[in-house]
Each structure stands twice: as structure tokens, then as C-alpha cells.
N, C-alpha and C. Protein backbone atom coordinates (compact mmCIF):
# COMPACT_ATOMS: atom_id res chain seq x y z
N UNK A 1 -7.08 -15.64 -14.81
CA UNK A 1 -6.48 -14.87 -13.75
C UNK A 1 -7.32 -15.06 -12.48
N UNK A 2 -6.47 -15.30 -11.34
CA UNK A 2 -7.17 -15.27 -10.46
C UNK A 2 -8.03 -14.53 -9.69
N UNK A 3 -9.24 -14.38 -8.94
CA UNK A 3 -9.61 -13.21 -7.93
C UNK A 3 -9.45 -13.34 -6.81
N UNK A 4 -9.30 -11.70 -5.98
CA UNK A 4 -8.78 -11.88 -4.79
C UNK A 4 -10.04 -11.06 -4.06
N UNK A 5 -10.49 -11.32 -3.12
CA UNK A 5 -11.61 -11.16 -2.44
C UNK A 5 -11.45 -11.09 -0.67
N UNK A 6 -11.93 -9.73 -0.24
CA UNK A 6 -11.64 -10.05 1.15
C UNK A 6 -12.08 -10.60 1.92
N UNK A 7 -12.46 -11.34 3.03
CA UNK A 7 -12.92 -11.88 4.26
C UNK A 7 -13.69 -11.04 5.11
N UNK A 8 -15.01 -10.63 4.80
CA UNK A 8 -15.61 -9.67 6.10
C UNK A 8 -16.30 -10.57 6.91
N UNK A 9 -16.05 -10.04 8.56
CA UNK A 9 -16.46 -10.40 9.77
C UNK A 9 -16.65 -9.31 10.40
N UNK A 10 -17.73 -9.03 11.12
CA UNK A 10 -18.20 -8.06 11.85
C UNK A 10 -17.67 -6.53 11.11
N UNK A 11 -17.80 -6.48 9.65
CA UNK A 11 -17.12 -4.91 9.21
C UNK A 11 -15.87 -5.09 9.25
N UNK A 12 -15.21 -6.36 9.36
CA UNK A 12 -13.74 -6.27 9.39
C UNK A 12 -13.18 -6.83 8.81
N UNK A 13 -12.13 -6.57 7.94
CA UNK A 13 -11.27 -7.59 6.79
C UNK A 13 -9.90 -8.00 7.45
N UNK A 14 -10.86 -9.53 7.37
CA UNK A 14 -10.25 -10.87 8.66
C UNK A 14 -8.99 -11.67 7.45
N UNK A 15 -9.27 -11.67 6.25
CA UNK A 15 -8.52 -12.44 5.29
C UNK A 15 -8.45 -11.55 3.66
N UNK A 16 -7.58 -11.78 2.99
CA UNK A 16 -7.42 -11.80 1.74
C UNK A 16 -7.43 -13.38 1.29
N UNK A 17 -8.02 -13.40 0.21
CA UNK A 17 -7.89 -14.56 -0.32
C UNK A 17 -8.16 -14.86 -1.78
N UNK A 18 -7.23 -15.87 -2.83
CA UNK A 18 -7.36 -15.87 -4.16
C UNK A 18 -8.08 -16.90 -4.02
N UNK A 19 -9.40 -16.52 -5.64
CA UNK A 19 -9.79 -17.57 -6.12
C UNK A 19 -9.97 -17.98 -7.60
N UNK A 20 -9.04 -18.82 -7.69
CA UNK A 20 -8.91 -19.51 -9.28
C UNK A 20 -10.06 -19.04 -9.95
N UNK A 21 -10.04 -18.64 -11.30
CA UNK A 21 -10.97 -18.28 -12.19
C UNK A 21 -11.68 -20.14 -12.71
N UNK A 22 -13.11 -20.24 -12.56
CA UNK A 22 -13.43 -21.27 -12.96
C UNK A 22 -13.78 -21.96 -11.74
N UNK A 23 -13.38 -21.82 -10.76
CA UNK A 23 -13.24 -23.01 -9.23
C UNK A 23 -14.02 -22.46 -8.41
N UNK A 24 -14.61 -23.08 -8.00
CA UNK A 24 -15.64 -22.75 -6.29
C UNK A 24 -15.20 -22.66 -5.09
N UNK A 25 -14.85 -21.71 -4.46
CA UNK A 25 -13.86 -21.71 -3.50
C UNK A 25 -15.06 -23.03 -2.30
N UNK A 26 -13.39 -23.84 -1.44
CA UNK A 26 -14.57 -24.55 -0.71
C UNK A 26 -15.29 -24.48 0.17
N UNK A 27 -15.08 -23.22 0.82
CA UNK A 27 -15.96 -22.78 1.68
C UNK A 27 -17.00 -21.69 2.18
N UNK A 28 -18.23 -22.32 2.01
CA UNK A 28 -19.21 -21.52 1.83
C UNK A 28 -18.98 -20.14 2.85
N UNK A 29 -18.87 -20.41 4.12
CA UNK A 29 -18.85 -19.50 4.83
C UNK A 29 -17.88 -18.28 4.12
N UNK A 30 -16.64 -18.70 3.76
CA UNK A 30 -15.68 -17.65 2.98
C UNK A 30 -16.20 -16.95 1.39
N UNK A 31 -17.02 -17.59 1.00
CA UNK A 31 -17.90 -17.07 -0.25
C UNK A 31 -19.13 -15.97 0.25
N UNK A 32 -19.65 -16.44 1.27
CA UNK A 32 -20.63 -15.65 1.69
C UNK A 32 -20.58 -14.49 2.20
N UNK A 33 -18.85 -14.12 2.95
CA UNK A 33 -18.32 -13.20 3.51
C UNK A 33 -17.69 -12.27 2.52
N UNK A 34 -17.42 -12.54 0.96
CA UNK A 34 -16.05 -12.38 0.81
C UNK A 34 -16.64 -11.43 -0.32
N UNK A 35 -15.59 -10.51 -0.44
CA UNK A 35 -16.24 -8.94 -1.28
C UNK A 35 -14.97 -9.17 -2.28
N UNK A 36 -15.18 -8.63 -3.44
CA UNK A 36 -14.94 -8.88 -4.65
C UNK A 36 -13.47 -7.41 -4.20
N UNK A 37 -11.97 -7.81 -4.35
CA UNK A 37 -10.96 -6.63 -4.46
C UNK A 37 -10.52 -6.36 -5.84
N UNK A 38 -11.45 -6.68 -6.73
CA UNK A 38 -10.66 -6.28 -7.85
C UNK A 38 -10.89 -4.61 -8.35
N UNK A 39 -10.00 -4.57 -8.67
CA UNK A 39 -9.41 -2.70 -8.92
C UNK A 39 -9.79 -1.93 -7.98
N UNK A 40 -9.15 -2.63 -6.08
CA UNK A 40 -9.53 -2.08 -5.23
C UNK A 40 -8.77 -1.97 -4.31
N UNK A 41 -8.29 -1.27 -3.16
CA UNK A 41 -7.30 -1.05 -2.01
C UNK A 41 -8.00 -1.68 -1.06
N UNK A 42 -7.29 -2.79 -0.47
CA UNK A 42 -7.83 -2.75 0.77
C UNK A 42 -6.82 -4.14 1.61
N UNK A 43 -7.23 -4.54 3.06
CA UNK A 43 -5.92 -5.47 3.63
C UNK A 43 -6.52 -5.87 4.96
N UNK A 44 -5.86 -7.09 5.56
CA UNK A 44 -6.51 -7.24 7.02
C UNK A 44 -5.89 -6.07 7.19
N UNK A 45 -7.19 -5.82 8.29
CA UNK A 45 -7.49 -4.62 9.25
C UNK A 45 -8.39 -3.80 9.04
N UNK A 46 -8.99 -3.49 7.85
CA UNK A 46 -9.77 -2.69 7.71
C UNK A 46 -10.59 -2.77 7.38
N UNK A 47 -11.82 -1.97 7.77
CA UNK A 47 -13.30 -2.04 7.86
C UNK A 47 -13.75 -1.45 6.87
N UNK A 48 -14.51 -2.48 6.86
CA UNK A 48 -15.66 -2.68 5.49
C UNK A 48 -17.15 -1.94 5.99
N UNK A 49 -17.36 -0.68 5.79
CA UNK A 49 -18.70 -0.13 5.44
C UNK A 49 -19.53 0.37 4.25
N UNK A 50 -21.01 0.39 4.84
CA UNK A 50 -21.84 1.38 3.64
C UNK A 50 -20.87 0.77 2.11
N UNK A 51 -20.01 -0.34 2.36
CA UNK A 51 -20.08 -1.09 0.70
C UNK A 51 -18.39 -0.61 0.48
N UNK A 52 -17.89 0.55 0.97
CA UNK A 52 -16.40 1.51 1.08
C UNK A 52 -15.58 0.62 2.15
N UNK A 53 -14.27 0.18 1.93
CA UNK A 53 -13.40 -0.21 2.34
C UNK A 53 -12.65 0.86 2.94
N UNK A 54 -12.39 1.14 4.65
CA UNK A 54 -11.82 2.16 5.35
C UNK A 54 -10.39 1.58 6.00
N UNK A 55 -9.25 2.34 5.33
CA UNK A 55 -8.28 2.11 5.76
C UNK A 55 -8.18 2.28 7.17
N UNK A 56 -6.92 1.54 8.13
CA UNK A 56 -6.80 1.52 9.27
C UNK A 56 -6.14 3.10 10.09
N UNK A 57 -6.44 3.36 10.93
CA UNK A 57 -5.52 4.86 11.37
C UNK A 57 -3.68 4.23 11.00
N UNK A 58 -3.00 4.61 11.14
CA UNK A 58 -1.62 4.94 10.77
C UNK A 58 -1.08 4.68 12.83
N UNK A 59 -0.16 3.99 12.96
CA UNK A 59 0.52 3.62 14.14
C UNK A 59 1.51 4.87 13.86
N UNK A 60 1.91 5.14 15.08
CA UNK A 60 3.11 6.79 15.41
C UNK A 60 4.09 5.91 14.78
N UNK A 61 4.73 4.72 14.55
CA UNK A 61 5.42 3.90 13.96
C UNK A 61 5.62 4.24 12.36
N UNK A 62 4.27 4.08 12.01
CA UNK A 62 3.87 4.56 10.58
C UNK A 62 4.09 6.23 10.27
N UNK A 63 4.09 6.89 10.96
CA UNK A 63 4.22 8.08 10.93
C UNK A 63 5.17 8.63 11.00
N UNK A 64 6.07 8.28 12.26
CA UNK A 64 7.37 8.58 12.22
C UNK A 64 8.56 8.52 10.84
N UNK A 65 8.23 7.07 10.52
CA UNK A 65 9.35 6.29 9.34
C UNK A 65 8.69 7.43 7.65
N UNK A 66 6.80 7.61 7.68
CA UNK A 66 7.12 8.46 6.63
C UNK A 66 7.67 9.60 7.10
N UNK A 67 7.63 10.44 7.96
CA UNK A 67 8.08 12.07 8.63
C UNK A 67 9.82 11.81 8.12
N UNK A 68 10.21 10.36 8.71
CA UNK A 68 11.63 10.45 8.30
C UNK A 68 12.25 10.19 6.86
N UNK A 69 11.24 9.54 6.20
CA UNK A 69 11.34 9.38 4.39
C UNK A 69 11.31 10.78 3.57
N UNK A 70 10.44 11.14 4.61
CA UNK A 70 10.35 12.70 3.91
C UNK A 70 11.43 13.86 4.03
N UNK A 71 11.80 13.53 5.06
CA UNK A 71 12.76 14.39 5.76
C UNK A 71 14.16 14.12 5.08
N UNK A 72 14.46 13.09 4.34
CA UNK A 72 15.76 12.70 4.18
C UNK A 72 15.48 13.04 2.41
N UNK A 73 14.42 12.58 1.69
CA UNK A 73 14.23 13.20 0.17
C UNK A 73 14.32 14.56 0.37
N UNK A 74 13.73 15.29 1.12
CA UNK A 74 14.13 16.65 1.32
C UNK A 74 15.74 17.23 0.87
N UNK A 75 16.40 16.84 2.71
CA UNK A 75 17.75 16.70 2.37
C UNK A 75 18.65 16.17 0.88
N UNK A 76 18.22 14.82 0.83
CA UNK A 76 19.00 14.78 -0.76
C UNK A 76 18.83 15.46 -1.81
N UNK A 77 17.42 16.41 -1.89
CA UNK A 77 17.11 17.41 -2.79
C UNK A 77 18.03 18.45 -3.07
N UNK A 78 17.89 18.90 -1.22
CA UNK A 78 18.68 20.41 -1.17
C UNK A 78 20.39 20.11 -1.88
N UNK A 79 20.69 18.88 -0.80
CA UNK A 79 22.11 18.58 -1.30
C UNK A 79 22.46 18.19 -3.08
N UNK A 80 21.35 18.08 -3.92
CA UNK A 80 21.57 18.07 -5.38
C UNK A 80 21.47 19.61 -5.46
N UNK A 81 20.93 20.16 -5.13
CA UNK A 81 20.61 21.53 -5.84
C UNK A 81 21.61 22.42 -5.36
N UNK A 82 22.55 22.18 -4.75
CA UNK A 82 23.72 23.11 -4.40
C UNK A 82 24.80 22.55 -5.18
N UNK A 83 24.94 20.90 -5.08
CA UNK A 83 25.88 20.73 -6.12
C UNK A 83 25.41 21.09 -7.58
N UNK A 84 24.44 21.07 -8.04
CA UNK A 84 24.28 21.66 -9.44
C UNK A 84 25.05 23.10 -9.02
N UNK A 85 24.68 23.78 -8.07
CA UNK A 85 25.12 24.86 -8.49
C UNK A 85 26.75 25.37 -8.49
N UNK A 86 27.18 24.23 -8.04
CA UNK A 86 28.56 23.95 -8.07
C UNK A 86 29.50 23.66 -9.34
N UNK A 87 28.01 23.49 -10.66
CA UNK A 87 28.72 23.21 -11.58
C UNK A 87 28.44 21.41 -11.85
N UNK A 88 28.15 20.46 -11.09
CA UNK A 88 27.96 19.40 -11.41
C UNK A 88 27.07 19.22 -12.01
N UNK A 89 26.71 18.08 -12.95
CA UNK A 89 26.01 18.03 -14.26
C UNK A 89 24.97 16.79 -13.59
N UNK A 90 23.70 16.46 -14.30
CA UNK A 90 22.95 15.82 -13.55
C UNK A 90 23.84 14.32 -13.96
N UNK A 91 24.70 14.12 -14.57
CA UNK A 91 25.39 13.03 -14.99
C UNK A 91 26.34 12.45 -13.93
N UNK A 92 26.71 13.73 -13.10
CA UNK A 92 27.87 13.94 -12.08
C UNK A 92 26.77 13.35 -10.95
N UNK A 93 25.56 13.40 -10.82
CA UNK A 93 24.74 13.54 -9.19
C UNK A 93 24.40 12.08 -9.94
N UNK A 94 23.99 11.56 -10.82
CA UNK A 94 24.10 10.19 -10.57
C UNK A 94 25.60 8.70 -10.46
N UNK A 95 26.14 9.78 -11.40
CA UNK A 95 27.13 8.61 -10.61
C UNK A 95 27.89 8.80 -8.95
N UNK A 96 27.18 9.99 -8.46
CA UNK A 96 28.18 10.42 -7.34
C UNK A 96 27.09 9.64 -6.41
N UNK A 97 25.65 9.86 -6.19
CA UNK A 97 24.73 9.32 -5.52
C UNK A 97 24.21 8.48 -6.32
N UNK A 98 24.18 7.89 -7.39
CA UNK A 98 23.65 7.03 -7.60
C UNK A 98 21.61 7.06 -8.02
């Protein structure tokens, strides 16, 4: 299985990158930089400290679309829980919504 290892530059994760189990990746500079992601979160953009991988702040972009993911599971909640009480069976709310 392969490993995937990030790219640090100045505290910053510049690359993801796999490397074949068995193989030397070919470049030293990318070996010398590159921090081990296995059973770990992390992606360009974010900074690598004190050894802890720090996710990036969240764009109003990012924020908005979850505020509106949330906002709409909400709604489809309420709207199951009135049709149950209408008598529809949870058999009825999946084939009606799916």
C-alpha cells in the first residue's frame, strides 16, 4: 500500500504526495520536507506546527453552503415529523422522499 506524505515549506502544506511502498521517492528535497499522513487529516493549505497539522480558517463560502446544509436537514426533518404525524409510515417518507 502506498504512503501519502505532505510537502512542508515554510509551515505550509505545499503538496500531498504518494509513495509506493518499497520505492525511494526521487526527490530528495520532497523526502526531506515530507511528513508521514498516515491515520491523519490534513491538505494543501495548511500549516504544519509544533509537529500538529492546523486546518485552514473556513472561507464565508464555506460557511454559508454548511449554514445552508444545515438549514435544509432541518427543514426535511420537521417536514418528516409532521407527516408521520399524519399517519405516514417511515415506508411512506421513503418512497415519497426517497
Amino acid at each position: 500500500m502506498n504512503k501519502v506524505a505532505a510537502v512542508i515549506k515554510n509551515g505550509l502544506v505545499v503538496n500531498v504526495i504518494s509513495i509506493a511502498d518499497g520505492k525511494q521517492f526521487k526527490s530528495e528535497i520532497h523526502l526531506r520536507n515530507a511528513i508521514d499522513l498516515t491515520g491523519l487529516r490534513a491538505g494543501i493549505g495548511w500549516t504544519y506546527k509544533d509537529g500538529k497539522f492546523i486546518e485552514p480558517p473556513k472561507t464565508q463560502e464555506q460557511l454559508d453552503a454548511e449554514l445552508n446544509q444545515l438549514a435544509k436537514a432541518e427543514a426535511r426533518s420537521a417536514a418528516e415529523g409532521k407527516l408521520l404525524e399524519l399517519g405516514l409510515t417511515t415506508e411512506d417518507l421513503k418512497a415519497l422522499l426517497g
